[in-house]
C-alpha atoms as a PDB file:
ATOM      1  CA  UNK A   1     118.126  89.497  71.484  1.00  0.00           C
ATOM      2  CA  UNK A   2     121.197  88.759  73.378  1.00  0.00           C
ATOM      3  CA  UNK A   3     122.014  86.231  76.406  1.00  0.00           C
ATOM      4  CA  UNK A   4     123.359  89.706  78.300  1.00  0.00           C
ATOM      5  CA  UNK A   5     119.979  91.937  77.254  1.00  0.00           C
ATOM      6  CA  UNK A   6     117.781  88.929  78.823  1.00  0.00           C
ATOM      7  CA  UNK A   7     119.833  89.202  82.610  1.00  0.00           C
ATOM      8  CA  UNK A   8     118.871  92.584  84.582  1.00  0.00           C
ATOM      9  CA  UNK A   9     121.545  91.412  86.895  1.00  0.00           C
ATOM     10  CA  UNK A  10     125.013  89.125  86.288  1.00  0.00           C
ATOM     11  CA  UNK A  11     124.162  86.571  88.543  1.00  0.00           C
ATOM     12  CA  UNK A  12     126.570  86.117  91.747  1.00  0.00           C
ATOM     13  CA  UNK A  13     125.615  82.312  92.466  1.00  0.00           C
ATOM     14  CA  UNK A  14     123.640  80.304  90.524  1.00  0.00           C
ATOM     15  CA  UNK A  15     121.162  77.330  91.014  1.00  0.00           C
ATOM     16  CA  UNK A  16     119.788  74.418  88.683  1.00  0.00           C
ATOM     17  CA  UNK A  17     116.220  75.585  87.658  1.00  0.00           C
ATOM     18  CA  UNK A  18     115.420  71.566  88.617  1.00  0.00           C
ATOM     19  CA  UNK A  19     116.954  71.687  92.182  1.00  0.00           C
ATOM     20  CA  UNK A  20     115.088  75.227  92.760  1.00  0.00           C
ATOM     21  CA  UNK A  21     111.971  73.760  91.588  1.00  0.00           C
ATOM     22  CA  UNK A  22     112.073  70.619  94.219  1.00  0.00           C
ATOM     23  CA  UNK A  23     112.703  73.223  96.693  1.00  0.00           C
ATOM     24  CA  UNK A  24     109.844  75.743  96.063  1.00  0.00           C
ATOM     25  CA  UNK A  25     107.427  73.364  95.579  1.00  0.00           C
ATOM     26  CA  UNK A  26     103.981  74.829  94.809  1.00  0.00           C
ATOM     27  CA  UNK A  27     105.857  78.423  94.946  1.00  0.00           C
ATOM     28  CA  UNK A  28     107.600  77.500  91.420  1.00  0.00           C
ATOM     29  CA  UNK A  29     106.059  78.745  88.398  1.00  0.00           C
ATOM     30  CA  UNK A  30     108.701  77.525  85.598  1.00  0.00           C
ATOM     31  CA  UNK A  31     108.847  77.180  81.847  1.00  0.00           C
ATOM     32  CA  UNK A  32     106.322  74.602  81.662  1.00  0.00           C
ATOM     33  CA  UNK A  33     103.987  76.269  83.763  1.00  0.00           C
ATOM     34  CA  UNK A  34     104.304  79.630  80.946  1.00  0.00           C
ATOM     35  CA  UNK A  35     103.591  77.465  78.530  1.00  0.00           C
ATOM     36  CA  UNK A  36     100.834  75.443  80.167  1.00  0.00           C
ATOM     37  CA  UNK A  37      98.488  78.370  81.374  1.00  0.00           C
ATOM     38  CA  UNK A  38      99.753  81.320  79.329  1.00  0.00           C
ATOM     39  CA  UNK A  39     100.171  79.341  75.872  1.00  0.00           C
ATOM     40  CA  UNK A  40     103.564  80.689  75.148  1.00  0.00           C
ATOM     41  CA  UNK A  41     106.428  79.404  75.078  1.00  0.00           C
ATOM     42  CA  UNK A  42     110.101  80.662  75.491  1.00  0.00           C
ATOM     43  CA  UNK A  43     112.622  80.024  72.622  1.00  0.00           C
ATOM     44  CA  UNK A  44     115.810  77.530  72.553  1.00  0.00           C
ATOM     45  CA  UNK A  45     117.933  80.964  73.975  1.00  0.00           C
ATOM     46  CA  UNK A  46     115.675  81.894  76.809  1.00  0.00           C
ATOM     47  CA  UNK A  47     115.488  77.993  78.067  1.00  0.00           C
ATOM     48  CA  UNK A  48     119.000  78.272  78.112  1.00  0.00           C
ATOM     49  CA  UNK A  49     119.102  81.681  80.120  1.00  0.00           C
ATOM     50  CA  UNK A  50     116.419  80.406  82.514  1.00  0.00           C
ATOM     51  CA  UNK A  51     118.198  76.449  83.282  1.00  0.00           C
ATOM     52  CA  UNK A  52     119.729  78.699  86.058  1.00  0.00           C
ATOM     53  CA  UNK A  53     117.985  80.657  88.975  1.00  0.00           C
ATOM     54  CA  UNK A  54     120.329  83.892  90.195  1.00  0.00           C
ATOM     55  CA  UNK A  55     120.532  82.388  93.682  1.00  0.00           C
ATOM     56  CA  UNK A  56     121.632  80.050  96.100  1.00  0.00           C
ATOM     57  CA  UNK A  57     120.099  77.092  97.773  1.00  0.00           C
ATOM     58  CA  UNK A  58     120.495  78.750 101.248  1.00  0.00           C
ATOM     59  CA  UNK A  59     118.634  82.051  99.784  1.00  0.00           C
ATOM     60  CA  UNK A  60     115.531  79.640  98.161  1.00  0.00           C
ATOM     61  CA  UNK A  61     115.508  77.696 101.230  1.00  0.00           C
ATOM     62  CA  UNK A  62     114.487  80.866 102.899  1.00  0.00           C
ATOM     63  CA  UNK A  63     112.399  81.977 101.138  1.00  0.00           C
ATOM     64  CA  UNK A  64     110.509  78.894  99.977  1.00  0.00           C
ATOM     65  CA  UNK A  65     107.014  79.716 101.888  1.00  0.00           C
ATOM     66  CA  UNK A  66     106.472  83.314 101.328  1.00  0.00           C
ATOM     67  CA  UNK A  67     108.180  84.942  97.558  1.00  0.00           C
ATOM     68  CA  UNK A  68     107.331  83.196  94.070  1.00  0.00           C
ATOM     69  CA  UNK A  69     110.112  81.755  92.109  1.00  0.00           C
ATOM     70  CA  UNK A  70     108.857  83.057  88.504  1.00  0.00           C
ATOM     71  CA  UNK A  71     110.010  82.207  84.827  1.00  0.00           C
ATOM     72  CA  UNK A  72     109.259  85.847  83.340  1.00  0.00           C
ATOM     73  CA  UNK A  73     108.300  85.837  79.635  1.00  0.00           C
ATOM     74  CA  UNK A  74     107.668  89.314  77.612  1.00  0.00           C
ATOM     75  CA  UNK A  75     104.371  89.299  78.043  1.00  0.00           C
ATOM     76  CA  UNK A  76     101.944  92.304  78.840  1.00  0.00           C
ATOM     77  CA  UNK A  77      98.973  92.916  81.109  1.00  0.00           C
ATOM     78  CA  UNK A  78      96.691  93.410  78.332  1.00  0.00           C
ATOM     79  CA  UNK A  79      97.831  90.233  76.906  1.00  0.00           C
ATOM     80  CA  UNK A  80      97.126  88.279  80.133  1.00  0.00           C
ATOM     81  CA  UNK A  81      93.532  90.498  80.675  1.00  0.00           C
ATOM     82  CA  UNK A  82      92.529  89.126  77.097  1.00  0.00           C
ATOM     83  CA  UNK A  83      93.361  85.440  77.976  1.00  0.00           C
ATOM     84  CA  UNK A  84      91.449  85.377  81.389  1.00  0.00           C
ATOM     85  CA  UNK A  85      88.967  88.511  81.625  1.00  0.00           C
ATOM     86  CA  UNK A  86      86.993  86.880  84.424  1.00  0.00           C
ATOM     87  CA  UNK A  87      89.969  87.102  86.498  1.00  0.00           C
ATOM     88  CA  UNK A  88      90.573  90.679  86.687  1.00  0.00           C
ATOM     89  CA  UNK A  89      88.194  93.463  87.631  1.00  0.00           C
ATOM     90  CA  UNK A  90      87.467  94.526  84.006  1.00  0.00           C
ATOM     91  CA  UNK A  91      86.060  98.117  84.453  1.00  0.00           C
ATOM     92  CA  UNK A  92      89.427  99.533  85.171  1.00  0.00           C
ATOM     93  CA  UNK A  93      91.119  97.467  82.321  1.00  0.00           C
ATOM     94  CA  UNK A  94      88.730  99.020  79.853  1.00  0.00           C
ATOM     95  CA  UNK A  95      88.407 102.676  81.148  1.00  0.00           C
ATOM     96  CA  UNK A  96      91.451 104.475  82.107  1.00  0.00           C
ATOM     97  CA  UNK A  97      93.874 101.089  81.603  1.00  0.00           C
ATOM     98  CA  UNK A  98      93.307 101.628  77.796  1.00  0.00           C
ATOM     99  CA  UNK A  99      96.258 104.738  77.817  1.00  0.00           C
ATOM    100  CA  UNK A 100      98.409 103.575  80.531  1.00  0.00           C
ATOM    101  CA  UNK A 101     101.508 102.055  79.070  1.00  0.00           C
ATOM    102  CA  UNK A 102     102.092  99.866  82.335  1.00  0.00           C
ATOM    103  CA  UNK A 103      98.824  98.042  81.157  1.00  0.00           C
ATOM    104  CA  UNK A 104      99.720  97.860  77.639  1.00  0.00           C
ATOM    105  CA  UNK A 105     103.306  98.373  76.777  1.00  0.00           C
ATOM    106  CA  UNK A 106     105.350  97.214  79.838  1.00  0.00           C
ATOM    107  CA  UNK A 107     106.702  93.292  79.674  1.00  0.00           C
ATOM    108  CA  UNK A 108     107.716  91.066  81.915  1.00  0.00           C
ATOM    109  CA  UNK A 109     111.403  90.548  81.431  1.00  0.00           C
ATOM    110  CA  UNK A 110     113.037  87.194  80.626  1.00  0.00           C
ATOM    111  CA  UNK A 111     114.955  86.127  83.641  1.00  0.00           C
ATOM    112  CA  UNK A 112     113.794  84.383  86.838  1.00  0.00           C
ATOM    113  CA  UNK A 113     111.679  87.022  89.390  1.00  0.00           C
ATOM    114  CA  UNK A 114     111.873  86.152  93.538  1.00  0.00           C
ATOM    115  CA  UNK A 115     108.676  87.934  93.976  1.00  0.00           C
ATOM    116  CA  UNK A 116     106.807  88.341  97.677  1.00  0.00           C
ATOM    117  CA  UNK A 117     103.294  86.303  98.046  1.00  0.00           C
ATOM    118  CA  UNK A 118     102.071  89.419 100.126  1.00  0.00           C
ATOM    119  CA  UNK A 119     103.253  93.353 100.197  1.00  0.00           C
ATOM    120  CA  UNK A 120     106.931  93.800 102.059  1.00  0.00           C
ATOM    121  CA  UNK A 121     105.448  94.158 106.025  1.00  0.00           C
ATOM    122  CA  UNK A 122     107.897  96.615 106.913  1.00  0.00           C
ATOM    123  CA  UNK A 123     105.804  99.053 104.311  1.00  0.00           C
ATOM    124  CA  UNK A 124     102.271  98.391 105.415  1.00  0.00           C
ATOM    125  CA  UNK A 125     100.886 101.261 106.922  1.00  0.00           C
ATOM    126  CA  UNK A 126     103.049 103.331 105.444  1.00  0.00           C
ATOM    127  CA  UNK A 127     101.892 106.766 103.264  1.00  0.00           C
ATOM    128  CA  UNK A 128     104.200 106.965 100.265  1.00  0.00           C
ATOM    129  CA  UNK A 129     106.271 106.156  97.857  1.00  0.00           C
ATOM    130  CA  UNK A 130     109.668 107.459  99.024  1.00  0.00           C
ATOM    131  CA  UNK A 131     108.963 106.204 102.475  1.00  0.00           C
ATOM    132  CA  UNK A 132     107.865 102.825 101.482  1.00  0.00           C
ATOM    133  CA  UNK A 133     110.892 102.645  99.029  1.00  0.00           C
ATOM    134  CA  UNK A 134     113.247 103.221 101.844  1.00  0.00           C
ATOM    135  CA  UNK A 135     111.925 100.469 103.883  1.00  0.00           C
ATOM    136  CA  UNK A 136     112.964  97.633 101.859  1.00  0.00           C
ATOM    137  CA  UNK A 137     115.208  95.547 102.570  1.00  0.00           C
ATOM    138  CA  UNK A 138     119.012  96.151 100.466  1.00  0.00           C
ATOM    139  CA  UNK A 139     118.244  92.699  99.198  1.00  0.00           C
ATOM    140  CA  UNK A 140     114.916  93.486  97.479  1.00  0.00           C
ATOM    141  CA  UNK A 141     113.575  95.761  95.078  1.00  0.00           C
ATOM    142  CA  UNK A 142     109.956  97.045  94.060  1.00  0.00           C
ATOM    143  CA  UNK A 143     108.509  95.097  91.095  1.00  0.00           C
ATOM    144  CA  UNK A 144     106.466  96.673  88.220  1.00  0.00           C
ATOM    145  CA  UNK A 145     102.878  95.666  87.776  1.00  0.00           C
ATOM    146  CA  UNK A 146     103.221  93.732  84.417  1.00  0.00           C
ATOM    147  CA  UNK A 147     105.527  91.442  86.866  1.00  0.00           C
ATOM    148  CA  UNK A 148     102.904  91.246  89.381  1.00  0.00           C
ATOM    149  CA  UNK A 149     100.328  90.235  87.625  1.00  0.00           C
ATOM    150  CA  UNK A 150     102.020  87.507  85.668  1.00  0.00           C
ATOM    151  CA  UNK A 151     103.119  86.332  88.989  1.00  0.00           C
ATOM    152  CA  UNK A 152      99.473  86.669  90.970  1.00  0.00           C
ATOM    153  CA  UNK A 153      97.368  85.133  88.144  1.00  0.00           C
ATOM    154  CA  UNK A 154     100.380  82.526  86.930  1.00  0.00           C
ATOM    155  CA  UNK A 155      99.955  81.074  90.328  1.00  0.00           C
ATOM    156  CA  UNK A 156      96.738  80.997  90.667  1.00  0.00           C
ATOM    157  CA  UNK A 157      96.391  78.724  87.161  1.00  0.00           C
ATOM    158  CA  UNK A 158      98.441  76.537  88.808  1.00  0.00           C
ATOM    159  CA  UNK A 159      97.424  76.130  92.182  1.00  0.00           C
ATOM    160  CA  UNK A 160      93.807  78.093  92.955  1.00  0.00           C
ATOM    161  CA  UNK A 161      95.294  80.210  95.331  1.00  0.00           C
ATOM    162  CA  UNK A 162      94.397  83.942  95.484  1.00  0.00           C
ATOM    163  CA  UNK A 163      97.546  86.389  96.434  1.00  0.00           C
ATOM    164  CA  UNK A 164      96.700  90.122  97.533  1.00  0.00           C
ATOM    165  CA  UNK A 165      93.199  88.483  98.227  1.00  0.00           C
ATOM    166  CA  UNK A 166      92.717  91.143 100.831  1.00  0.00           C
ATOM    167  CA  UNK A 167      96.192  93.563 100.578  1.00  0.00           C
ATOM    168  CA  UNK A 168      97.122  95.648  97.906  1.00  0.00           C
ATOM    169  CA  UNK A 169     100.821  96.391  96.843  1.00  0.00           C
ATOM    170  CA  UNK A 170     101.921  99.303  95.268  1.00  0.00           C
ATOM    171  CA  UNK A 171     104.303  98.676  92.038  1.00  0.00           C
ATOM    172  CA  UNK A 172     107.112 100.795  90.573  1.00  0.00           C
ATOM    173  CA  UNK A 173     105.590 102.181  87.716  1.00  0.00           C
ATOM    174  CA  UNK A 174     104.510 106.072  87.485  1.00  0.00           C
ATOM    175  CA  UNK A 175     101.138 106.168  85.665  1.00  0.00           C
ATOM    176  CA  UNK A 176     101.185 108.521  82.695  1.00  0.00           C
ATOM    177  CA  UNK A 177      96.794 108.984  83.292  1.00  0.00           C
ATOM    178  CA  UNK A 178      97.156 109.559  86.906  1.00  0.00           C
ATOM    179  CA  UNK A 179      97.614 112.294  88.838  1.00  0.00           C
ATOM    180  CA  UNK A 180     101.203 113.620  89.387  1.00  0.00           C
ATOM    181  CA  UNK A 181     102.975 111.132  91.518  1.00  0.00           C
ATOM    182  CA  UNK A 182     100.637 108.368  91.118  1.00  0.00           C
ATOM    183  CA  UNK A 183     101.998 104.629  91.372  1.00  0.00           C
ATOM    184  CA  UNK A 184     100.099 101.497  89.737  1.00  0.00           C
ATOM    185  CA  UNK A 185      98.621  99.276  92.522  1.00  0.00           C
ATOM    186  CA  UNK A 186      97.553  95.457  92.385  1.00  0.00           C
ATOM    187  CA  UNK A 187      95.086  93.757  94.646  1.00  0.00           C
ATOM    188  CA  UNK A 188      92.366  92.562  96.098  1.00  0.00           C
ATOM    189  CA  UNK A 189      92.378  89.311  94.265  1.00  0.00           C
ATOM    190  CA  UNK A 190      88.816  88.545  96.008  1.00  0.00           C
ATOM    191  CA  UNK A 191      85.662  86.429  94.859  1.00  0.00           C
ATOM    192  CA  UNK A 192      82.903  88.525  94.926  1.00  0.00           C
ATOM    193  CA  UNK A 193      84.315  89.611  98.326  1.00  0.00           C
ATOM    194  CA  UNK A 194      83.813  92.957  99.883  1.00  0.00           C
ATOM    195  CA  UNK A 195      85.688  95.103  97.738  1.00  0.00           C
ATOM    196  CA  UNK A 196      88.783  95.749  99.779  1.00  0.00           C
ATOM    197  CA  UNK A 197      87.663  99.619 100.554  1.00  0.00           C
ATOM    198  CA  UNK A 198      85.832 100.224  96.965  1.00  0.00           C
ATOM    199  CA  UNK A 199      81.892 100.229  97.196  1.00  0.00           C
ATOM    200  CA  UNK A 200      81.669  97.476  94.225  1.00  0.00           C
ATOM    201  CA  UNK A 201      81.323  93.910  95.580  1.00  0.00           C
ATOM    202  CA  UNK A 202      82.701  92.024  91.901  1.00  0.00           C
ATOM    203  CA  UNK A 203      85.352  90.027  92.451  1.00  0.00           C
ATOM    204  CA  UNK A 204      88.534  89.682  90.065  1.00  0.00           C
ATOM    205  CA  UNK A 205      91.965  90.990  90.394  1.00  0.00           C
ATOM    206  CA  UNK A 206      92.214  94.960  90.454  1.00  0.00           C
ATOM    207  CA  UNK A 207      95.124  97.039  88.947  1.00  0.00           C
ATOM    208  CA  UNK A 208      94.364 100.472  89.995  1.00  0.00           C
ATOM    209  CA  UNK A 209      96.936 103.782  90.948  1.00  0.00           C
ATOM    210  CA  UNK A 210      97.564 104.951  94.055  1.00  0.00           C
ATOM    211  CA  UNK A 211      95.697 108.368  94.338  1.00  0.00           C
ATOM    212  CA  UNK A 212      93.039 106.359  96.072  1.00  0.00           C
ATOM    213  CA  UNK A 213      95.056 104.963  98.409  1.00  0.00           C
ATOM    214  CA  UNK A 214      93.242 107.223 101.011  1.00  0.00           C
ATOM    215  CA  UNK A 215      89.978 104.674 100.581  1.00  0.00           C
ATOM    216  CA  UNK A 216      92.389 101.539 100.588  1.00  0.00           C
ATOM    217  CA  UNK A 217      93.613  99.274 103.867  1.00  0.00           C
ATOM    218  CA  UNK A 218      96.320  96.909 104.214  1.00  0.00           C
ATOM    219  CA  UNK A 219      98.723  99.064 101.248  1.00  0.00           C
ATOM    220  CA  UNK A 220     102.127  98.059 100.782  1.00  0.00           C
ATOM    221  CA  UNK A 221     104.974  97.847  98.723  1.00  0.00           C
ATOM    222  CA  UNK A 222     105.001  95.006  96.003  1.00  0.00           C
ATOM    223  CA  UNK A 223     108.645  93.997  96.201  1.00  0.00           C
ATOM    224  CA  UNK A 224     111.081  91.197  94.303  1.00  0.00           C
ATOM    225  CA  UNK A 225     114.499  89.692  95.547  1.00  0.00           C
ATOM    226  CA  UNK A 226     117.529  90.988  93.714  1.00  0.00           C
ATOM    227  CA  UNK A 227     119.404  88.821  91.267  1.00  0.00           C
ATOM    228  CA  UNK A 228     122.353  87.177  92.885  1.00  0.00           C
ATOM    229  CA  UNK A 229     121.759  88.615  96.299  1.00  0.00           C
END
């Protein structure tokens, strides 16, 4: 693996992964962290991609209460369900998850993610893919669900708080099981809460597809900041 095939993006201004940590605070899930609550850890050429986050100070600062600054590692929803079933709402990760390559193929990518804490609010409300798509901002981009669900559950191990606890956000990837058209979803990170429009009261995170979006409140878009923008 190369330096270049680890960056989506080249990088347009560049921040110490230290100074962007002091600045995120609780909102900083770094190499340690991966380590700590996923027990992997990132080898000598990944560190070294990842000493740098793709943007500036002024960008972080902005952003420091309501995105995740995330350390990606290649690692898969199926590998995270198996490390912390409780956490997830298993029925759906043992029925139709089993064929869906977005549950067990799709990795997170190496490179630092600037992922939104809650769905982009410009898309809530709104029916649709294409129509969600187009109201993001330039700067951002919609975030797969392998990505979302590192993020979610990473920071919850670190800090106990629930994300999506009562939203869902719909994620880029097109479901090979669904129906035509259908989009991965992530959500309703409750506890034993009121199942966020399904019947079933069990808590755990759920990573569903869109075609029952008709049953579903508070839908989004699940949405990332662009490297080096």
């Amino acid at each position: 693996m190369t330096q270049n095939s680890l960056l989506r993006h080249p990088p347009l201004t560049l921040t110490k992964s230290h100074v962007a940590q002091e600045i995120m605070v609780t909102n900083f899930f770094g190499i340690q962290e991966v380590a700590t609550h996923f027990d992997v850890y990132h080898t000598p050429l990944e560190k070294e991609v990842l000493k740098e986050v793709p943007w500036s100070v002024e960008v972080l600062e902005s952003h420091k209460d309501d995105f995740l600054l995330v350390a990606g590692y290649p690692i898969a929803i199926r590998s995270i369900f198996n490390l912390y079933p409780t956490l997830f709402y298993e029925t759906q990760l043992t029925g139709w998850g089993q064929r869906e390559p977005c549950v067990n193929q799709d990795h997170v990518g190496t490179r630092w993610y600037l992922i939104r804490k809650s769905p982009a609010e410009a898309t809530l409300g709104e029916c649709g893919w294409l129509r969600q798509r187009g109201l993001l901002s330039p700067n951002e981009e919609p975030v797969k669900a392998c990505e979302m669900v590192y993020g979610i559950i990473g920071h919850f191990l670190a800090t106990g708080e629930r994300l999506f606890e009562k939203t869902w956000a719909r994620c880029a990837d097109l479901l090979e099981g669904g129906c035509c058209g259908d989009h991965a979803m992530v959500g309703c990170f409750e506890f034993g809460g009121p199942g966020c429009g399904f019947q079933d009261k069990r808590g755990g995170l759920h990573v569903t597809f869109s075609g029952v979006e008709g049953s579903l409140y508070k839908l989004g878009l699940a949405s990332a900041r662009i490297p080096g923008r």
